[in-house]
C-alpha atoms as a PDB file:
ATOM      1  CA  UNK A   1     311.365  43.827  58.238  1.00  0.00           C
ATOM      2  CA  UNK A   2     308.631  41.488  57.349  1.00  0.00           C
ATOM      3  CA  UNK A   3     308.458  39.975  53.873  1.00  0.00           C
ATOM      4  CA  UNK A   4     304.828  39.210  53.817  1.00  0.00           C
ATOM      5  CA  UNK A   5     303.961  43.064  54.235  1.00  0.00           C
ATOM      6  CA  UNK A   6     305.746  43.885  51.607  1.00  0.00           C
ATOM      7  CA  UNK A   7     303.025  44.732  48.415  1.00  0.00           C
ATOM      8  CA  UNK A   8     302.813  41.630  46.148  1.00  0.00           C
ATOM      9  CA  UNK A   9     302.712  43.960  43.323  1.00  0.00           C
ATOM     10  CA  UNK A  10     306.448  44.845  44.961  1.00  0.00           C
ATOM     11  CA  UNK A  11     307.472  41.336  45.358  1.00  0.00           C
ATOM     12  CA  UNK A  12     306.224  41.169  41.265  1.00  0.00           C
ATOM     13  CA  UNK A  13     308.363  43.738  40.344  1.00  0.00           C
ATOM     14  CA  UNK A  14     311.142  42.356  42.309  1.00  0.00           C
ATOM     15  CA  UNK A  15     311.086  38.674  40.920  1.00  0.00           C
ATOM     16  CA  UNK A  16     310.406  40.183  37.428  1.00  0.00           C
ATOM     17  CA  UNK A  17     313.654  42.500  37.905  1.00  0.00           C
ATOM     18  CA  UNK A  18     316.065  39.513  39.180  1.00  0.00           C
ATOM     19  CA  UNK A  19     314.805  37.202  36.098  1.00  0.00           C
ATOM     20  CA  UNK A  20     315.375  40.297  33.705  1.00  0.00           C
ATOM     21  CA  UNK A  21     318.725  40.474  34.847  1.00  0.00           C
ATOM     22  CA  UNK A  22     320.016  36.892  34.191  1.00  0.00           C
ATOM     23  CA  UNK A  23     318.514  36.831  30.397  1.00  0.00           C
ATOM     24  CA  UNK A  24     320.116  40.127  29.679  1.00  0.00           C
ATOM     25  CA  UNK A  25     323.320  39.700  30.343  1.00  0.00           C
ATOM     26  CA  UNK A  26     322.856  35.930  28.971  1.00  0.00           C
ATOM     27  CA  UNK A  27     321.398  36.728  25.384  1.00  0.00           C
ATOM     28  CA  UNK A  28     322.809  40.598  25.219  1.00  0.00           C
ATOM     29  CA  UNK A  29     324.860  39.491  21.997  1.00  0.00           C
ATOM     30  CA  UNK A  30     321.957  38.276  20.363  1.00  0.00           C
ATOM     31  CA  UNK A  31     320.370  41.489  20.582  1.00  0.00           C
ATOM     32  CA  UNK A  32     323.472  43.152  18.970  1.00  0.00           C
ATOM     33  CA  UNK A  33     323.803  41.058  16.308  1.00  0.00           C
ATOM     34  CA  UNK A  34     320.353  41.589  15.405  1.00  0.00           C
ATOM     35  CA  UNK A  35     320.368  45.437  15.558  1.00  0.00           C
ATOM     36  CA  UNK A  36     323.117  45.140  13.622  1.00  0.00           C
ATOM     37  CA  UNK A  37     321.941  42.547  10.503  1.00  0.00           C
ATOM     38  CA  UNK A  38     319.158  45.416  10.615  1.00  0.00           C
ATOM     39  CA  UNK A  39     321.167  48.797  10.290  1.00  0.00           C
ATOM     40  CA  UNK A  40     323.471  46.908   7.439  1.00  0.00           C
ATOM     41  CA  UNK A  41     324.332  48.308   4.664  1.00  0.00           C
ATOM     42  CA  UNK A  42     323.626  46.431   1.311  1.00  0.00           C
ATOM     43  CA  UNK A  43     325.805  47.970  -0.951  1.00  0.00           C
ATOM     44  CA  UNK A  44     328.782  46.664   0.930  1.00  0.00           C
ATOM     45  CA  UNK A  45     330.122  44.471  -2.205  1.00  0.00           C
ATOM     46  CA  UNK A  46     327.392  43.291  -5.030  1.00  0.00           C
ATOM     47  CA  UNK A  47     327.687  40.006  -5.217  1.00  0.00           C
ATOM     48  CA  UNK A  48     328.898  39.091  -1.536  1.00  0.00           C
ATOM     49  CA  UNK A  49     326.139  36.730  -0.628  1.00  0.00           C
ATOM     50  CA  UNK A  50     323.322  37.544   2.152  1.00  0.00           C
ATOM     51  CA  UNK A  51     325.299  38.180   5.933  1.00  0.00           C
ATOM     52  CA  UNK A  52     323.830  35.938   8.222  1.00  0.00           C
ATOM     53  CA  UNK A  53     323.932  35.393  12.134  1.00  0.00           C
ATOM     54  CA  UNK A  54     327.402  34.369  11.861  1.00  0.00           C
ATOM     55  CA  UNK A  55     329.265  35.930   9.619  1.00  0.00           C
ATOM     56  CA  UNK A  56     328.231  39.504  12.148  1.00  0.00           C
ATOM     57  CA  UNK A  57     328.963  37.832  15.070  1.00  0.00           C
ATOM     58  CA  UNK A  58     332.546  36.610  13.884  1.00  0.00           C
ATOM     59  CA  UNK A  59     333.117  40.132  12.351  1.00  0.00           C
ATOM     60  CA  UNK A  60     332.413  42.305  15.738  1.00  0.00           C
ATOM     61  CA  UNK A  61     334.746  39.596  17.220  1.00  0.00           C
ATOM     62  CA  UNK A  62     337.209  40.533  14.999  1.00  0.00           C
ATOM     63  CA  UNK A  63     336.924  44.121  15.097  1.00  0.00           C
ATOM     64  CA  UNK A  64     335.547  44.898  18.746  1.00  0.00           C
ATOM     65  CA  UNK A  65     337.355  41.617  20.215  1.00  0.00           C
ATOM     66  CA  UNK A  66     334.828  39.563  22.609  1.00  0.00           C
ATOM     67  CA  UNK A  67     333.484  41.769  24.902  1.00  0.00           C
ATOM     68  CA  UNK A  68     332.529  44.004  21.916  1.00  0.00           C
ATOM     69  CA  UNK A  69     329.124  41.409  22.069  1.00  0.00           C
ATOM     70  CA  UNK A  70     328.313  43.125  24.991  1.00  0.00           C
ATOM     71  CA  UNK A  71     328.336  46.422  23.860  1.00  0.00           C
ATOM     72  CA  UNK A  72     324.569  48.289  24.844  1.00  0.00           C
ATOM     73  CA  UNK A  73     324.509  45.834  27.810  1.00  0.00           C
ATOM     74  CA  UNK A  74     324.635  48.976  30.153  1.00  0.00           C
ATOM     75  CA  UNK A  75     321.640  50.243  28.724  1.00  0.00           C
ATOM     76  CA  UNK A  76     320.035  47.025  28.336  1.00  0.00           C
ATOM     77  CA  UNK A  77     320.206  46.614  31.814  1.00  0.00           C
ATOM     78  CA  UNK A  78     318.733  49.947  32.870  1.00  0.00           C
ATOM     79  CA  UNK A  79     316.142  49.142  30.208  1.00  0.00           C
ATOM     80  CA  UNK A  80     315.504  45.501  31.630  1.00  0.00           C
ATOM     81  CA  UNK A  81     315.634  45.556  35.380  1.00  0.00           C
ATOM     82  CA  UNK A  82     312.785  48.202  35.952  1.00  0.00           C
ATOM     83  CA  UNK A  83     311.211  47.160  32.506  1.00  0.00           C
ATOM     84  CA  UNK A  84     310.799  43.901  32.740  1.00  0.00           C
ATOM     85  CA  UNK A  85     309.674  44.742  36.499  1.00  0.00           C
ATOM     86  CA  UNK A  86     307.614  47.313  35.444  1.00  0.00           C
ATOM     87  CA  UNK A  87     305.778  45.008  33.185  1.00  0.00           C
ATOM     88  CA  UNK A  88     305.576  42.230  35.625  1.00  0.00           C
ATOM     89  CA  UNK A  89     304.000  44.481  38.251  1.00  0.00           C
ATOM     90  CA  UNK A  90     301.650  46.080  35.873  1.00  0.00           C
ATOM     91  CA  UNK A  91     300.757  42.239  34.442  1.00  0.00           C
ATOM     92  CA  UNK A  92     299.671  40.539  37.957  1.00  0.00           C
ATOM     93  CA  UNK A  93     298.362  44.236  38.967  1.00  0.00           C
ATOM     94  CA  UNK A  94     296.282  43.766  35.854  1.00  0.00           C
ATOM     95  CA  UNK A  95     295.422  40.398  36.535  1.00  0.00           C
ATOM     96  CA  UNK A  96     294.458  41.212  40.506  1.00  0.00           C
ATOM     97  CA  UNK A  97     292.339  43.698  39.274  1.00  0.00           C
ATOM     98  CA  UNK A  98     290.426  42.097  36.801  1.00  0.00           C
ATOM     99  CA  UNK A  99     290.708  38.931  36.776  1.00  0.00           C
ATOM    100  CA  UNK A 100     290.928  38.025  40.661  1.00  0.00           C
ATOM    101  CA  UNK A 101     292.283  34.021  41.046  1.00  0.00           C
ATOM    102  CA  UNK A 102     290.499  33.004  37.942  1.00  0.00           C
ATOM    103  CA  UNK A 103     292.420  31.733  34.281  1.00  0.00           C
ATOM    104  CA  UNK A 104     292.525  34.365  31.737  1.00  0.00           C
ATOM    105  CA  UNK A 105     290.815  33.517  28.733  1.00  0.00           C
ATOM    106  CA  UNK A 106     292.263  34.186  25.027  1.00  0.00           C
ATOM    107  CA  UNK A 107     291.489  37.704  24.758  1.00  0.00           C
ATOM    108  CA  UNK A 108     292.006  38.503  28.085  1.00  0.00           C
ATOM    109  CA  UNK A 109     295.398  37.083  27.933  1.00  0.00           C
ATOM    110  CA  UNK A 110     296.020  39.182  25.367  1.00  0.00           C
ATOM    111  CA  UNK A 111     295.117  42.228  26.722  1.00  0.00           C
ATOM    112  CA  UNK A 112     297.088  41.409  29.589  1.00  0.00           C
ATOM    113  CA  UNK A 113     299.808  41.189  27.801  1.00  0.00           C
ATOM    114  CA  UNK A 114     299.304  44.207  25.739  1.00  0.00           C
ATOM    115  CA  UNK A 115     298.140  46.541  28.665  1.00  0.00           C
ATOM    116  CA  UNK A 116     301.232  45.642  30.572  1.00  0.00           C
ATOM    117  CA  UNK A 117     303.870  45.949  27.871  1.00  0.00           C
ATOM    118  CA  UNK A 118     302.051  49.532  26.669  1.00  0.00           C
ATOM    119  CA  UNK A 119     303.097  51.248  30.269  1.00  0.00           C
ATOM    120  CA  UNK A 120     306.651  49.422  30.819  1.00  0.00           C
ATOM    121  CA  UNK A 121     307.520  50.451  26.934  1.00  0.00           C
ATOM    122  CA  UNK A 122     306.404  54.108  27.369  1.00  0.00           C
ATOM    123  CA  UNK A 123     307.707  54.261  30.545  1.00  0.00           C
ATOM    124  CA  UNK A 124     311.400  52.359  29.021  1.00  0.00           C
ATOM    125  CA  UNK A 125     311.558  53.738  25.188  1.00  0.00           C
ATOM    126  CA  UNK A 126     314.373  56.540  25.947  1.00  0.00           C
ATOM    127  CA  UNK A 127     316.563  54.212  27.203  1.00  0.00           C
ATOM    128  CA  UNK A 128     315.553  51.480  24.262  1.00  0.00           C
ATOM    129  CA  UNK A 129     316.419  54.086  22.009  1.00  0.00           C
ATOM    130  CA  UNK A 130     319.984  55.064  23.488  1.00  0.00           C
ATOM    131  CA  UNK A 131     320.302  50.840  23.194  1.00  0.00           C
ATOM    132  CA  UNK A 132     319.539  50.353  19.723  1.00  0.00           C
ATOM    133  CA  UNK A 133     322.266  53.138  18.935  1.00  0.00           C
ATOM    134  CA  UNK A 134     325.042  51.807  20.963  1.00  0.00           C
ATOM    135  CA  UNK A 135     324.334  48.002  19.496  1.00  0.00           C
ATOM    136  CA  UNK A 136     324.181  49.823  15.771  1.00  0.00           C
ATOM    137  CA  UNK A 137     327.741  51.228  16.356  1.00  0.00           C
ATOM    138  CA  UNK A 138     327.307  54.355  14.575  1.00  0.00           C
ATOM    139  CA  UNK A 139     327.221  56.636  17.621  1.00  0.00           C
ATOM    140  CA  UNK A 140     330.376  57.059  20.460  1.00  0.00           C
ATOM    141  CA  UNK A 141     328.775  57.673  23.947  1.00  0.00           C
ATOM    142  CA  UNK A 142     330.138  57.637  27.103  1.00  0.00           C
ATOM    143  CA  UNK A 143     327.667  56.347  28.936  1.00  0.00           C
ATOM    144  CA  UNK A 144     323.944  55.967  29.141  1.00  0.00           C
ATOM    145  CA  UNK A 145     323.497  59.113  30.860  1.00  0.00           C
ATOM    146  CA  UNK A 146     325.643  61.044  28.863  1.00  0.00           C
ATOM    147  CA  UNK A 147     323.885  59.229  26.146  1.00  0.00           C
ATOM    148  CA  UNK A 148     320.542  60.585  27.285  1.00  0.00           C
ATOM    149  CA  UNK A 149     321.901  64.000  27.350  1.00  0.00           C
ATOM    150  CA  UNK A 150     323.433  64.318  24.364  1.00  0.00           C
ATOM    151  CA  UNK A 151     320.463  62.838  22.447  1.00  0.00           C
ATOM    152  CA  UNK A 152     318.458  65.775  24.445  1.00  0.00           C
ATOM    153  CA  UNK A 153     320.451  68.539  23.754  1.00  0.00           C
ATOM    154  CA  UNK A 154     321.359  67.649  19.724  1.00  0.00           C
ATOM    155  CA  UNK A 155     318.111  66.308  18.554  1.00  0.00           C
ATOM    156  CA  UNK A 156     315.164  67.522  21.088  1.00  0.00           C
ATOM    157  CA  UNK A 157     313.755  65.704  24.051  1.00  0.00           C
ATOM    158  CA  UNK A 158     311.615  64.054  21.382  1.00  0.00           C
ATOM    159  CA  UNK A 159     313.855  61.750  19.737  1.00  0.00           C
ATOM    160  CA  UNK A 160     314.094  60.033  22.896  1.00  0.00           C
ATOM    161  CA  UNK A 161     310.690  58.852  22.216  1.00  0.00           C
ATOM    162  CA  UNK A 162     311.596  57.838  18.435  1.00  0.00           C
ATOM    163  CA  UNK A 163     309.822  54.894  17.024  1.00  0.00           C
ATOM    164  CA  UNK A 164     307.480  55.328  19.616  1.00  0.00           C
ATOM    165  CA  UNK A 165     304.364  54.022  17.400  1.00  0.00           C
ATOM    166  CA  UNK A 166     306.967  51.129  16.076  1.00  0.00           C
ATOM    167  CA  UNK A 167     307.838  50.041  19.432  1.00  0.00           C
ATOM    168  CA  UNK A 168     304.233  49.670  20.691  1.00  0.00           C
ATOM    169  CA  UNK A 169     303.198  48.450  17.167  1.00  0.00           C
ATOM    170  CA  UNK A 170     305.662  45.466  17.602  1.00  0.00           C
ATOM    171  CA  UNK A 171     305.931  45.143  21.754  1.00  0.00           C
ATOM    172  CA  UNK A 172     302.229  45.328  22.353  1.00  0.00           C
ATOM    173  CA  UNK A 173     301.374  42.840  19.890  1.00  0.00           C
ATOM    174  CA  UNK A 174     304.710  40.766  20.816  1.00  0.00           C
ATOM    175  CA  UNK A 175     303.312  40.470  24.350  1.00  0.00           C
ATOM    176  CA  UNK A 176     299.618  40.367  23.838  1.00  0.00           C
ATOM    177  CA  UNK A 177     300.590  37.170  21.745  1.00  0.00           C
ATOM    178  CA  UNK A 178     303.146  35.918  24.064  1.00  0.00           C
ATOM    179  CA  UNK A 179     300.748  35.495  26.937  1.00  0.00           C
ATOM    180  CA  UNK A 180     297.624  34.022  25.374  1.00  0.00           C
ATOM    181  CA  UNK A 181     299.960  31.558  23.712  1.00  0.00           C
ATOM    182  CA  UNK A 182     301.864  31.233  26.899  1.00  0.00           C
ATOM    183  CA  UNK A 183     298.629  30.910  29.074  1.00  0.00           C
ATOM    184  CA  UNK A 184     296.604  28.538  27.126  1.00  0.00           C
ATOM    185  CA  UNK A 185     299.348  26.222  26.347  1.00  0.00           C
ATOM    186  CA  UNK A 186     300.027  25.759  30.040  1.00  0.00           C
ATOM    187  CA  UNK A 187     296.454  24.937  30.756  1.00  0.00           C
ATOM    188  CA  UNK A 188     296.184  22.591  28.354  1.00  0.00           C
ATOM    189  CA  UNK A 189     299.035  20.909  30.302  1.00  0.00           C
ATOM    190  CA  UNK A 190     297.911  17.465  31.996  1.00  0.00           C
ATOM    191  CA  UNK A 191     297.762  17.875  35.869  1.00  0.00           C
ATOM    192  CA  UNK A 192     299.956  15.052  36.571  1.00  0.00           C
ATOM    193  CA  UNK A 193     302.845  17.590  34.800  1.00  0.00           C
ATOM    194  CA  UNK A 194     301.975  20.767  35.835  1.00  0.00           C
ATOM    195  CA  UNK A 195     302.452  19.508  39.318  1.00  0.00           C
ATOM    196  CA  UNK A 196     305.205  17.476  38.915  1.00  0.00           C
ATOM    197  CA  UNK A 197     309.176  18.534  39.376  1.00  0.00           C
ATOM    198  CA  UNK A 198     308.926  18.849  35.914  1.00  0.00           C
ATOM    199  CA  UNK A 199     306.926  21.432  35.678  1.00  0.00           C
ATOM    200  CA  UNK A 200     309.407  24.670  35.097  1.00  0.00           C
ATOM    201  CA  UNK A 201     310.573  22.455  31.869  1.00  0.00           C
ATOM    202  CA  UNK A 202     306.904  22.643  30.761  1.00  0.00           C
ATOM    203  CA  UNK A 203     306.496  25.956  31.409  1.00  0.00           C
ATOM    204  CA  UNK A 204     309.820  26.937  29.508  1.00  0.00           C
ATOM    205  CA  UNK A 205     308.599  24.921  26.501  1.00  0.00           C
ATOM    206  CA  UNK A 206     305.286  26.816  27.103  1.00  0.00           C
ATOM    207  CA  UNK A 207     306.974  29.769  26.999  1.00  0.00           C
ATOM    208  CA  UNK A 208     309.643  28.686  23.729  1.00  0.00           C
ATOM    209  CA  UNK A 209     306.140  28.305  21.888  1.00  0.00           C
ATOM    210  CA  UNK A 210     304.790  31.229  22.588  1.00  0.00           C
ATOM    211  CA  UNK A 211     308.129  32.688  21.853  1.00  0.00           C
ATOM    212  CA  UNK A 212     308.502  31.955  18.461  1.00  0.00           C
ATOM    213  CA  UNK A 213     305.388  31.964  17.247  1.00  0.00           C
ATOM    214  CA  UNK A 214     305.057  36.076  18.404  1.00  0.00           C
ATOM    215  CA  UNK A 215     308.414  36.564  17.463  1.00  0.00           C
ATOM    216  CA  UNK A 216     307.900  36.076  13.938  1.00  0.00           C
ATOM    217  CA  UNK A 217     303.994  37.571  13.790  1.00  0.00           C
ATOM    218  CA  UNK A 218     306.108  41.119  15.035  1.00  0.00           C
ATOM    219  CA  UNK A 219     309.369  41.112  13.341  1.00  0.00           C
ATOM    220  CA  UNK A 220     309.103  43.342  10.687  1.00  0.00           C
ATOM    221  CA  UNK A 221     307.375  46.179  13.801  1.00  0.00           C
ATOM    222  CA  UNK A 222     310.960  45.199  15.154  1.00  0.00           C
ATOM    223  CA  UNK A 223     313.102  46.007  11.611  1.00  0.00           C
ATOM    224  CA  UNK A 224     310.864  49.410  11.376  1.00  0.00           C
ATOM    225  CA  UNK A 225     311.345  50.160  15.016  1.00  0.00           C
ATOM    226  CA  UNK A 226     315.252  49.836  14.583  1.00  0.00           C
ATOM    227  CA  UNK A 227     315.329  51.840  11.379  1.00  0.00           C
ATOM    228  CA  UNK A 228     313.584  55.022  13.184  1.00  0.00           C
ATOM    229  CA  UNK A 229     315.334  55.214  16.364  1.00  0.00           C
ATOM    230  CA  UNK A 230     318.552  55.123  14.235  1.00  0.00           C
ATOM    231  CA  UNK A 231     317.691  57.800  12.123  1.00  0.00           C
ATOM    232  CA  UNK A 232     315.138  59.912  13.670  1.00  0.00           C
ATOM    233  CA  UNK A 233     314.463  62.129  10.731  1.00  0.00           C
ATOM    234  CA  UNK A 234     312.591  58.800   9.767  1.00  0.00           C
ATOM    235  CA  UNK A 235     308.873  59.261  10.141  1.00  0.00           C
ATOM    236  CA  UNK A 236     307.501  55.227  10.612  1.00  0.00           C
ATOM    237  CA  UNK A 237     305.391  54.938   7.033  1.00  0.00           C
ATOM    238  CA  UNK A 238     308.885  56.336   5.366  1.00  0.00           C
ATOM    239  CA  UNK A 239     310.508  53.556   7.191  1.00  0.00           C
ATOM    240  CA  UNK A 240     308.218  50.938   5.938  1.00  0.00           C
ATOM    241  CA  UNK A 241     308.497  52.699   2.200  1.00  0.00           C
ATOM    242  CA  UNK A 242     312.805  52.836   2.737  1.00  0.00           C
ATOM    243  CA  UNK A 243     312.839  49.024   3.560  1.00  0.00           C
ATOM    244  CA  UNK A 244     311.051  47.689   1.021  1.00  0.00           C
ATOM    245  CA  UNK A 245     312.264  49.874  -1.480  1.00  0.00           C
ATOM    246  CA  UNK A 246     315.975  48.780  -0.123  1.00  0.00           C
ATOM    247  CA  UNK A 247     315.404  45.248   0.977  1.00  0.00           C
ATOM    248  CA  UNK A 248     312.610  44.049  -0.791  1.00  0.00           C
ATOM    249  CA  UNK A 249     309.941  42.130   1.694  1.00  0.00           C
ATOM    250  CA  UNK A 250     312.560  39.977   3.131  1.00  0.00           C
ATOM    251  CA  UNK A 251     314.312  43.223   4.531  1.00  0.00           C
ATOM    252  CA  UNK A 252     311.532  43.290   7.325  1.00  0.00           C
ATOM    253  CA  UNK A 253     312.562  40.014   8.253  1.00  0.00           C
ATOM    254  CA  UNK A 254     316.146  40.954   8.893  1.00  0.00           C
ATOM    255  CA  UNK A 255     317.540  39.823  12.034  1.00  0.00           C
ATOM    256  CA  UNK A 256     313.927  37.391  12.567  1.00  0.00           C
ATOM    257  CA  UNK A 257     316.554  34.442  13.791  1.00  0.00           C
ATOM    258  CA  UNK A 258     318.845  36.118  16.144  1.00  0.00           C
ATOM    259  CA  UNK A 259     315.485  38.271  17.340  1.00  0.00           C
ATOM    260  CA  UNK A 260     313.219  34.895  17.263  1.00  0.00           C
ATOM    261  CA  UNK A 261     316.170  33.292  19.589  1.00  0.00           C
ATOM    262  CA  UNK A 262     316.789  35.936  22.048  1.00  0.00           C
ATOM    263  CA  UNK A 263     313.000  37.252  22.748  1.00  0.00           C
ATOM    264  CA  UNK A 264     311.951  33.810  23.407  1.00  0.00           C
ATOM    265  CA  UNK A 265     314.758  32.248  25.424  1.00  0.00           C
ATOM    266  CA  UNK A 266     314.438  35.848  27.013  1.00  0.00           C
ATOM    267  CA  UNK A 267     310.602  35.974  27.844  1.00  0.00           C
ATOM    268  CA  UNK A 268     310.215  32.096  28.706  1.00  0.00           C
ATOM    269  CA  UNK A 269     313.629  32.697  31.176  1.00  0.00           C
ATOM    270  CA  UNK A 270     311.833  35.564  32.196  1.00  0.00           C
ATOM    271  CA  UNK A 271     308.494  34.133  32.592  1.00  0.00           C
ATOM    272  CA  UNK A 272     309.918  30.467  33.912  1.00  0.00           C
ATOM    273  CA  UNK A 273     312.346  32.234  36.728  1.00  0.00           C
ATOM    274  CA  UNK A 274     309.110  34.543  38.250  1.00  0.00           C
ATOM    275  CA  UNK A 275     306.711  31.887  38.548  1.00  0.00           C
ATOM    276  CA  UNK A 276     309.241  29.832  40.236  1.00  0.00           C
ATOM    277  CA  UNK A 277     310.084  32.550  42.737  1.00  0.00           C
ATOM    278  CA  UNK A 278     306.266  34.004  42.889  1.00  0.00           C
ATOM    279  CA  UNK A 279     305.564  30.777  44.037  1.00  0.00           C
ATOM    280  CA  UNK A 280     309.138  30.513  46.362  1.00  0.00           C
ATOM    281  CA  UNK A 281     307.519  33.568  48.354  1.00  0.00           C
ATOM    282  CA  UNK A 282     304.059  32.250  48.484  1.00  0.00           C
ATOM    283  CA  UNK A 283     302.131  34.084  45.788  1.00  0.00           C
ATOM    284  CA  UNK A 284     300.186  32.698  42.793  1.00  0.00           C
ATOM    285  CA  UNK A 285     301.368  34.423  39.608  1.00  0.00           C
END
């Protein structure tokens, strides 16, 4: 079969899919450790001074031995591969469609961003939802099927789409940010670097810029969005209300470093690893 048949919104998803894969299973404890500094409990011992990073890491060690890092990588993978595909796809579909060859400016970089993250997280959010529950630790499943079901026949089809608003509320914003960041700091790049060798460095630091800087702008989206799809009976403003009454302001910060670390070494390895192989098979990203 011929490659160059194939549909370059295809060959998107494809090289979106393989970078997905290598970040997941790279920064999957990051993501646990994070769910978990948000699903905490406070009242643990007064006194004990704030958990960090660390201190959770060290303690799943100890508990769940290494490996126990990993746990939700299952579903992080069937929430990765076709999402971050899905989103990759959409994004250069997008950008075909609108945009033909031409830069995106500001705001349409950020729509970009946003329009492509909206489909890939409503398409993704049942599976992002049986993720957040095995990384909290609070409910056995089997497996992410069984998962699925048993979420289905307990709670209603519905809680598979819990935290729906919360997810958008932080993703599409997450994203929207993400690429106008991403895409105007890499055309403000001189030429003599964007063409050099060098150039996937740039990009990732394009991309660790972005990273950060949306990371923080949507974490406390990403503290509400953990709190609802843990307990569903949670409508999103009584999430907002719980966590401040609970936590104070600081409590929708929760997790911000561990978050801040994975989302952007995820989205520039994401971002760095398609553009090189968009451009491997010929097409301009």
């Amino acid at each position: 079969a011929n490659f160059s048949v194939v549909h370059p919104a295809i060959k998107a998803f494809m090289c979106g899919s393989l970078s997905g894969t290598c970040s997941t299973l790279l920064f999957q404890p990051l993501d646990l450790v994070k769910t978990r500094l948000q699903t905490l409990q406070t009242g643990v011992q007064p006194g004990s001074g704030r958990v960090g990073m660390v201190s959770v890491l060290l303690s799943v060690v100890r508990t769940e031995r290494l490996l126990g890092l990993w746990k939700g990588v299952s579903p992080s993978f069937v929430r990765t591969i076709p999402g971050v595909g899905i989103y990759f796809s959409t994004y250069y579909s997008l950008k075909q469609h609108f945009l033909q060859d031409r830069c995106p400016g500001a705001a349409e970089a950020v729509l970009l961003g946003g329009g492509a993250r909206t489909v890939a997280g409503v398409v993704m959010l049942p599976v992002t939802v049986v993720k957040t529950r095995f990384e909290c630790g609070r409910y056995s499943y089997g497996s992410v099927i069984g998962a699925l079901r048993s979420v289905c026949q307990t709670e209603g089809p519905a809680a598979l789409f819990s935290g729906l608003m919360a997810t958008l509320l932080r993703d599409v914003p997450f994203s929207g940010i993400y690429v106008m960041f991403y895409s105007q700091t890499k055309a403000s790049l001189p030429k003599e670097i964007s063409t050099s060798p060098a150039a996937p460095v740039a990009n990732f630091s394009c991309g660790v810029l972005a990273g950060v800087l949306a990371s923080l702008i949507t974490q406390p989206a990403d503290v509400v969005k953990t709190h609802v799809q843990v307990n569903p009976q949670l409508k999103t403003a009584e999430a907002i209300r719980y966590i401040y009454m609970e936590y104070g302001l600081q409590g929708f910060f929760r997790g911000a470093v561990p978050r801040s670390l994975r989302r952007t070494m995820m989205a520039a390895m994401a971002w760095t690893v398609y553009e090189q192989m968009m451009a491997h098979i010929g097409l301009k990203s």
